[in-house]
Protein backbone atom coordinates (compact mmCIF):
# COMPACT_ATOMS: atom_id res chain seq x y z
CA UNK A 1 38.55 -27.96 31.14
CA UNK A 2 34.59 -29.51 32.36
CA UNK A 3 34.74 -26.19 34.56
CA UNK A 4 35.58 -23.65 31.64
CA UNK A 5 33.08 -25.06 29.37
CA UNK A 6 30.56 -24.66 32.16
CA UNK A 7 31.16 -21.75 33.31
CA UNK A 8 31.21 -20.68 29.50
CA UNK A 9 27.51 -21.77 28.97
CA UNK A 10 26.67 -20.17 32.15
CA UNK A 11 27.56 -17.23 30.44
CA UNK A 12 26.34 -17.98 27.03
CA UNK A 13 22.85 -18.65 28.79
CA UNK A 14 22.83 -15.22 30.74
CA UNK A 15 23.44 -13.46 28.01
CA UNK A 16 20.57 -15.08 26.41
CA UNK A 17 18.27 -14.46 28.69
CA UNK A 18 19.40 -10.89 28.98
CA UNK A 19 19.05 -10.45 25.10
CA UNK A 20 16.16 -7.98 23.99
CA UNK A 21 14.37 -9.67 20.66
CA UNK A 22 14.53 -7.99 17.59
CA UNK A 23 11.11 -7.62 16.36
CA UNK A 24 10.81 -8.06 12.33
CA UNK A 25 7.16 -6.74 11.18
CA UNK A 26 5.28 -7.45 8.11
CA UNK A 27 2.89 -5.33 6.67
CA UNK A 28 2.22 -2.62 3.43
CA UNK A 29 5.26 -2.12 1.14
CA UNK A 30 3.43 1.50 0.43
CA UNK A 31 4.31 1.94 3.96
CA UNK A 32 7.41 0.91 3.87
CA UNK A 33 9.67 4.01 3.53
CA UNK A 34 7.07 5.92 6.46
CA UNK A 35 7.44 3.08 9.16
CA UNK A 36 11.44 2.38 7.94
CA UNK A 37 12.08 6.23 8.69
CA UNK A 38 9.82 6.25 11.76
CA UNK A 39 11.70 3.52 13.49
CA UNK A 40 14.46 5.48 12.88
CA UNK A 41 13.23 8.68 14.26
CA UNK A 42 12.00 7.12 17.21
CA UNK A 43 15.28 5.53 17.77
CA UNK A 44 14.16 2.09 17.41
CA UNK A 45 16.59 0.62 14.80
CA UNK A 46 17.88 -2.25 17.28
CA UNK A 47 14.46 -2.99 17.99
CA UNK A 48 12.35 -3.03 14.98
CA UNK A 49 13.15 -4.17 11.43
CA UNK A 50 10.40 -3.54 9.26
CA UNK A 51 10.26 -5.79 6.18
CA UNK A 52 7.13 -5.06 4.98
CA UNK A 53 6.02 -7.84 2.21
CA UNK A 54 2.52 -6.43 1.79
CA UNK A 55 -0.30 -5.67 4.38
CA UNK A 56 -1.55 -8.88 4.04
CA UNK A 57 1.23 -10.63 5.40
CA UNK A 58 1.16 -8.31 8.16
CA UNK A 59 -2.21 -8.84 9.23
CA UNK A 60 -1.72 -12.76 8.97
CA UNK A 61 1.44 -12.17 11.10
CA UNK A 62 -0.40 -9.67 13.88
CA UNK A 63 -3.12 -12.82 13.71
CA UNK A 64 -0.85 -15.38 14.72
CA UNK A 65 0.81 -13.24 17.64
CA UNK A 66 -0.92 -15.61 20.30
CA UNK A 67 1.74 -18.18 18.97
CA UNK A 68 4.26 -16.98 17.38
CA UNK A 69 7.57 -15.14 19.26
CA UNK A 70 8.51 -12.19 19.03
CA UNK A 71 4.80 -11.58 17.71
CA UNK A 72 3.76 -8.96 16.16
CA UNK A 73 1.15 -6.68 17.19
CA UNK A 74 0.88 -3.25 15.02
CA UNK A 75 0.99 -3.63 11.68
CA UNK A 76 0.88 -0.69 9.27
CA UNK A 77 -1.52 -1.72 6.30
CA UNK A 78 -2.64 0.36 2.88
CA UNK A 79 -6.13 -1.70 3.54
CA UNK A 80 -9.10 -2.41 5.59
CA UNK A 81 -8.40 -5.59 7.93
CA UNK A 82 -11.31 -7.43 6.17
CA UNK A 83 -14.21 -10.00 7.51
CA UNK A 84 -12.32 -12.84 7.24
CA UNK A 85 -9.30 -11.21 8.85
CA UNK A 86 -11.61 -10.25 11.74
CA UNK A 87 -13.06 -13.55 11.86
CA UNK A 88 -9.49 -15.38 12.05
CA UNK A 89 -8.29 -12.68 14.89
CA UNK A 90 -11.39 -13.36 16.87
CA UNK A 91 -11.07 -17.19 16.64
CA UNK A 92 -7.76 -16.21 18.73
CA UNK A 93 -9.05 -14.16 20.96
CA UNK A 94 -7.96 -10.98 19.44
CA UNK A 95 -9.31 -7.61 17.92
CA UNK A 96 -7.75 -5.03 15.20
CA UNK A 97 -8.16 -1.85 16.41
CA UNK A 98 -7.32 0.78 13.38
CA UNK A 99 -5.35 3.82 13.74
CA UNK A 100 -5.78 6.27 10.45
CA UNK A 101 -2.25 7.30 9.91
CA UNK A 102 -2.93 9.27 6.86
CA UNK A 103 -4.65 9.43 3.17
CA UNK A 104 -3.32 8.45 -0.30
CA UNK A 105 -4.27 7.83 -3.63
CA UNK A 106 -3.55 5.72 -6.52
CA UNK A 107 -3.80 7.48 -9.59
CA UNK A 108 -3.81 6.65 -13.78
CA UNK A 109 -0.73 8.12 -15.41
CA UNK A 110 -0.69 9.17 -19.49
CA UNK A 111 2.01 10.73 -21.37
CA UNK A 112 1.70 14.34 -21.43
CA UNK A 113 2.37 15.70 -25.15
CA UNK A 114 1.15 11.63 -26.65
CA UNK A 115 -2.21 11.92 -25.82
CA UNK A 116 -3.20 15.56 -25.38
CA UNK A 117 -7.28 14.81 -25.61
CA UNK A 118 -7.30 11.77 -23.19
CA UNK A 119 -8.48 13.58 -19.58
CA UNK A 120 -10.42 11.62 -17.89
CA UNK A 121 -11.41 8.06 -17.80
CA UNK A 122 -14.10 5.58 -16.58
CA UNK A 123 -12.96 2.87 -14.51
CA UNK A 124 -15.14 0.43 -17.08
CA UNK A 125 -12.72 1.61 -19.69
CA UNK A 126 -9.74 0.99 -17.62
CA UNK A 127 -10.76 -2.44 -16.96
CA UNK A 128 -10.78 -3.08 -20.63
CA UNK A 129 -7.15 -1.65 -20.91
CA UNK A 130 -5.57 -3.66 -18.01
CA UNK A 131 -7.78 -7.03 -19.11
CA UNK A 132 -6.17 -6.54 -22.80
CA UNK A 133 -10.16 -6.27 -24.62
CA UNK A 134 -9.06 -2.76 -25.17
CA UNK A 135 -5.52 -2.56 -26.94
CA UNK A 136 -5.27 0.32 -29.50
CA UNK A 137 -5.82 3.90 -28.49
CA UNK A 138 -9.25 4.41 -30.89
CA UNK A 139 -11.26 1.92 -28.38
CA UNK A 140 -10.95 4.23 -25.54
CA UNK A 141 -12.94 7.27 -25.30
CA UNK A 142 -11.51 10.72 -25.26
CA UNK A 143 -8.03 9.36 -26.94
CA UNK A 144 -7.00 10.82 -30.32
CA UNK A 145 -4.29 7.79 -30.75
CA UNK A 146 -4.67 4.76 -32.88
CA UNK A 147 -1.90 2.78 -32.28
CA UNK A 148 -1.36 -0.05 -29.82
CA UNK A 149 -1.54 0.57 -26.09
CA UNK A 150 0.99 -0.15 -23.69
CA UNK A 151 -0.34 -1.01 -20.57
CA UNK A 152 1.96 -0.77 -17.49
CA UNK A 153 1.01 -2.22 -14.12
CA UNK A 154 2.95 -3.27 -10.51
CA UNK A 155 3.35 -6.83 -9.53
CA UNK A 156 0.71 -9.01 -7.96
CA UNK A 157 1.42 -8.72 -4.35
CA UNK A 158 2.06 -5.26 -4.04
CA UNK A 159 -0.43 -3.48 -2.25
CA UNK A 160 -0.84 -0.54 -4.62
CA UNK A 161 -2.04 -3.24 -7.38
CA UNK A 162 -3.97 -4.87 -4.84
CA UNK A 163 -5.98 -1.63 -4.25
CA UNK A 164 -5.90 -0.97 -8.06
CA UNK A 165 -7.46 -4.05 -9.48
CA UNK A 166 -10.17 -4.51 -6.25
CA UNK A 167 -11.81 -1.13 -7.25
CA UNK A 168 -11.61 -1.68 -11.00
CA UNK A 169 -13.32 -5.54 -10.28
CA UNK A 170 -13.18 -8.42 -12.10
CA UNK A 171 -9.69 -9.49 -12.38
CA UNK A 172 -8.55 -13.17 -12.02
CA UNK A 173 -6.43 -13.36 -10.11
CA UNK A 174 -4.98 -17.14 -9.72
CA UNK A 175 -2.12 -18.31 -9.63
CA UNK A 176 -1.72 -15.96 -6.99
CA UNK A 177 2.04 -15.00 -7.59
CA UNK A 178 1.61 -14.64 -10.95
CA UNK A 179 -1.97 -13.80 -12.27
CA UNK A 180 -0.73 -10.66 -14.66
CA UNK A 181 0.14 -14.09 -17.06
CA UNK A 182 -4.06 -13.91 -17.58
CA UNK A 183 -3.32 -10.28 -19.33
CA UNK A 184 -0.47 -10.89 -21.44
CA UNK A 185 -0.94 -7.41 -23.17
CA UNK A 186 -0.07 -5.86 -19.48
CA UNK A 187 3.32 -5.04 -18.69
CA UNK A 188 4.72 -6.14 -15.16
CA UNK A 189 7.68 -4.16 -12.92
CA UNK A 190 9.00 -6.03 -10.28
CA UNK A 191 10.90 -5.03 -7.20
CA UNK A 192 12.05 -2.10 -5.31
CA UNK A 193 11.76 1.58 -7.58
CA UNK A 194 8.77 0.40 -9.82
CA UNK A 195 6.21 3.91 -9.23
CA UNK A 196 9.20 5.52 -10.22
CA UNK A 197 9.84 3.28 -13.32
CA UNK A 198 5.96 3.77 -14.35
CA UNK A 199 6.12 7.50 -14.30
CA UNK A 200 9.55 7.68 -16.05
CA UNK A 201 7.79 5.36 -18.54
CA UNK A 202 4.90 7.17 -18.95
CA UNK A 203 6.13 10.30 -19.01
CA UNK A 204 8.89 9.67 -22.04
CA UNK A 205 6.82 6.66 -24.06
CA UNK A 206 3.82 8.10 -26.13
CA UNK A 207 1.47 4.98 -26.39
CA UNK A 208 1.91 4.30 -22.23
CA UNK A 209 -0.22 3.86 -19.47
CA UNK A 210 0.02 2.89 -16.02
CA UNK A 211 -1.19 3.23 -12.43
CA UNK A 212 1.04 4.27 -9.31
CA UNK A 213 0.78 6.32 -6.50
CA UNK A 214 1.16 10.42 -7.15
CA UNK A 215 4.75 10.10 -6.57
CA UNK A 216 5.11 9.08 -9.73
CA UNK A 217 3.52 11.71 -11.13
CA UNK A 218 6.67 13.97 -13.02
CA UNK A 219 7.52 16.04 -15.86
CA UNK A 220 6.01 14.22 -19.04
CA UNK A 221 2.65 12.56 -17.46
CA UNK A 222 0.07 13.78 -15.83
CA UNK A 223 -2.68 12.01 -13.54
CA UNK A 224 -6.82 11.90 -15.70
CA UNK A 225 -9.88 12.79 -13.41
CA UNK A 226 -11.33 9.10 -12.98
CA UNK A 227 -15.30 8.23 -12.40
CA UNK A 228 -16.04 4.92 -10.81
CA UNK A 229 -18.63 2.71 -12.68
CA UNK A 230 -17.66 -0.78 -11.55
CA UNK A 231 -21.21 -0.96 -10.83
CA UNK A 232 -22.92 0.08 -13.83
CA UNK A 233 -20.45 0.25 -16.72
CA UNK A 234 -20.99 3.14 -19.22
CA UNK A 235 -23.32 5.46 -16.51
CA UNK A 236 -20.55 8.39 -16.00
CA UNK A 237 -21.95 11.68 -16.82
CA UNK A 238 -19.62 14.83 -17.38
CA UNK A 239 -19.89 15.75 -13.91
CA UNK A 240 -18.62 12.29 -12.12
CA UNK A 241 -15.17 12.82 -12.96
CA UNK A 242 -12.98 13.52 -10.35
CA UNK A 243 -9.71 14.49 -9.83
CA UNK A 244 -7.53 13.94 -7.40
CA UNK A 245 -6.26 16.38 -4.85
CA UNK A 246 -6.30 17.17 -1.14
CA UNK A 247 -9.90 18.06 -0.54
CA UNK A 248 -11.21 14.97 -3.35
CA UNK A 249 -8.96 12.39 -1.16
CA UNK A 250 -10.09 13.74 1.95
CA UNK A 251 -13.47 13.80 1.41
CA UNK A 252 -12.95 10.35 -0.52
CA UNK A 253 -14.76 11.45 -4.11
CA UNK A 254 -12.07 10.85 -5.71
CA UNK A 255 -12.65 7.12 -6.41
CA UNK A 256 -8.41 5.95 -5.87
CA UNK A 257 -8.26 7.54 -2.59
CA UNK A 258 -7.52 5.21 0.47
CA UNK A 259 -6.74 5.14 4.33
CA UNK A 260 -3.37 3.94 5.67
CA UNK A 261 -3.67 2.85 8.76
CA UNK A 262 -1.82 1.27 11.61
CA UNK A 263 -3.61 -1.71 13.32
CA UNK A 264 -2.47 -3.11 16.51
CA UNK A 265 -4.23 -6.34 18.08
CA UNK A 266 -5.52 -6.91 21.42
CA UNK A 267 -7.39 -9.36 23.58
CA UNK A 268 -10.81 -9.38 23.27
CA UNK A 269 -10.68 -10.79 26.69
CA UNK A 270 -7.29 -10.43 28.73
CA UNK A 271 -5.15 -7.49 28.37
CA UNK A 272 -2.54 -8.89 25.29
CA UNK A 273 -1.31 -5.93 23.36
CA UNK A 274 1.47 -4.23 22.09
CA UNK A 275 4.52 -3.96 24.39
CA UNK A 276 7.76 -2.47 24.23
CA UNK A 277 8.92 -0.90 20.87
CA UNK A 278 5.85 -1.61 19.12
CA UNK A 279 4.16 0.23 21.52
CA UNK A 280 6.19 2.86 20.73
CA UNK A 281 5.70 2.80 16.96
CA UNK A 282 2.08 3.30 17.95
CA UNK A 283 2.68 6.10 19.96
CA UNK A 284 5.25 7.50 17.43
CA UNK A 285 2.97 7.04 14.35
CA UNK A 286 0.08 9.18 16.26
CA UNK A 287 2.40 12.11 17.32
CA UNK A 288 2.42 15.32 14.74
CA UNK A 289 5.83 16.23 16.15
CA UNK A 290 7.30 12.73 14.95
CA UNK A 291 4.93 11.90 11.91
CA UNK A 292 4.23 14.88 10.11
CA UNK A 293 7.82 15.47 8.72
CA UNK A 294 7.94 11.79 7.64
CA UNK A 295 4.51 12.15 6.25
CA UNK A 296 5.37 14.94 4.12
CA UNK A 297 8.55 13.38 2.52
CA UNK A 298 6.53 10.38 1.41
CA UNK A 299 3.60 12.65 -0.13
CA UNK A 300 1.32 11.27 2.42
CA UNK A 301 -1.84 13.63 3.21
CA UNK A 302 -2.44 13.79 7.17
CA UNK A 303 -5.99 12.57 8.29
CA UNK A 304 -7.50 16.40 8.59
CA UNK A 305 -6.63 19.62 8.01
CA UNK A 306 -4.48 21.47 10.92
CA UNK A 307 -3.38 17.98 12.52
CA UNK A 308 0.05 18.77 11.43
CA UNK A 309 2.15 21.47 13.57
């Protein structure tokens, strides 16, 4: 019997030792149908396991891959790795290095046939809507409504809202699971589906508002032309209004547009990098012959025109 058991754990530790991790990455839930379908086009499926979570978990995770096992060392993000990001990677002796995988938007969504004058809008004004000191159609310009407003938004760790409510400014945003509780006239989806739920919401209820991506953009709503006065609040002349499109969120004047990138880490010193599979997400995510089809079923725009075969 002592020489089955051993020879048992002999075996048990082999095939151990043989075993290939399975990598789980963190990083932008906008991202997360693109990278899902990636890994699957590059064959990767008993490799990778993206979970997403938002990109800031991702960066945190791709800043603790000195220590951590199996680290993780791309991370697809819907933001700029920011100062203190940088700051925390260096103290580790690492570098992001960005890779633009596409463009995107966020844009404000209105019900179609409810409020047929409403076209446009400052971002001033939408920080009034969203921080409840605007809640009845007649306080926002270019509205022919006057009854209450119902404001629609994503939950507070989704990267989409993160985006949202840093270009609009002066939110509050603690507790940090749960900050929409500061606006209690906003009106939160949580979970999987909710830029779907927004534009089926905004395109059937009259009185709605709400901010997605363009894929919820659908018969019954339609996106307003937006001008960006976080800055100087009430400055927006006829002509700043923008709208967005594929030459406004390529050439960024369209004030929602934003980069997705993937970022990978590497030594500042030494040559720590990506390896195996997540090397090959990198690869993968740069190649028109892979990306491109997976870019166009998630609405993404590629980086310039003619990149995509």
């Amino acid at each position: 019997m002592r020489a089955i058991k051993l020879t048992a754990a002999v075996c048990f530790l082999a095939g151990v030792a043989n075993a290939q991790p399975h990598d789980h990455l963190q990083g932008s839930d906008t991202l997360a149908p693109f990278t899902r379908q990636l890994i699957t086009a590059l064959r990767l499926d008993t490799q990778l396991t993206y979970v997403g979570g938002g990109s800031t978990l991702g960066i945190q995770a791709a800043i603790r891959a000195r220590t951590d096992f199996p680290s993780q060392r791309v991370t697809p993000s819907s933001r700029f790795v920011n100062d203190v990001e940088s700051t925390q990677a260096a103290a580790q002796n690492l570098l992001f290095v960005d890779y633009v995988l596409g463009l995107d938007a966020l844009v404000i969504l209105v019900n179609d046939d409810g409020n047929p004058s409403l076209t446009r809008m400052a971002f001033s004004d939408a920080k009034q809507i969203w921080q409840c000191n605007e809640t009845n159609w007649s306080q926002v310009p270019g509205s022919d409504r006057t009854d209450s407003i119902l404001a629609l938004a994503l939950e507070e760790f989704r990267d989409d809202t993160h985006d949202f409510v840093d270009r609009i400014g002066g939110f509050f945003q603690l507790p940090p699971d749960a900050w929409w509780s500061n606006y209690p006239c906003v009106n939160v989806c949580f979970g999987d589906g909710c830029t779907q739920i927004i534009g089926t919401f905004t395109a059937n209820i009259p009185n709605s508002i709400g901010y997605s991506r363009p894929t919820g953009l659908m018969s019954g709503n339609r996106d307003l032309s937006l001008c960006d006065d976080s800055q100087a609040p009430g400055t927006c002349t006829d002509t700043d209004y923008v709208r967005q499109s594929v030459t406004t969120i390529r050439d960024r004047s369209y004030p929602l547009s934003r980069r997705l990138h993937m970022y990978k880490v590497q030594g500042i010193t030494g040559s720590f990098g990506p390896e195996g599979p997540q090397t090959t997400l990198l690869v993968g995510s740069m190649d028109p012959n892979v990306a491109c089809p997976i870019l166009a079923q998630n609405r993404f725009i590629p980086v310039f025109d003619g990149f995509c075969p």
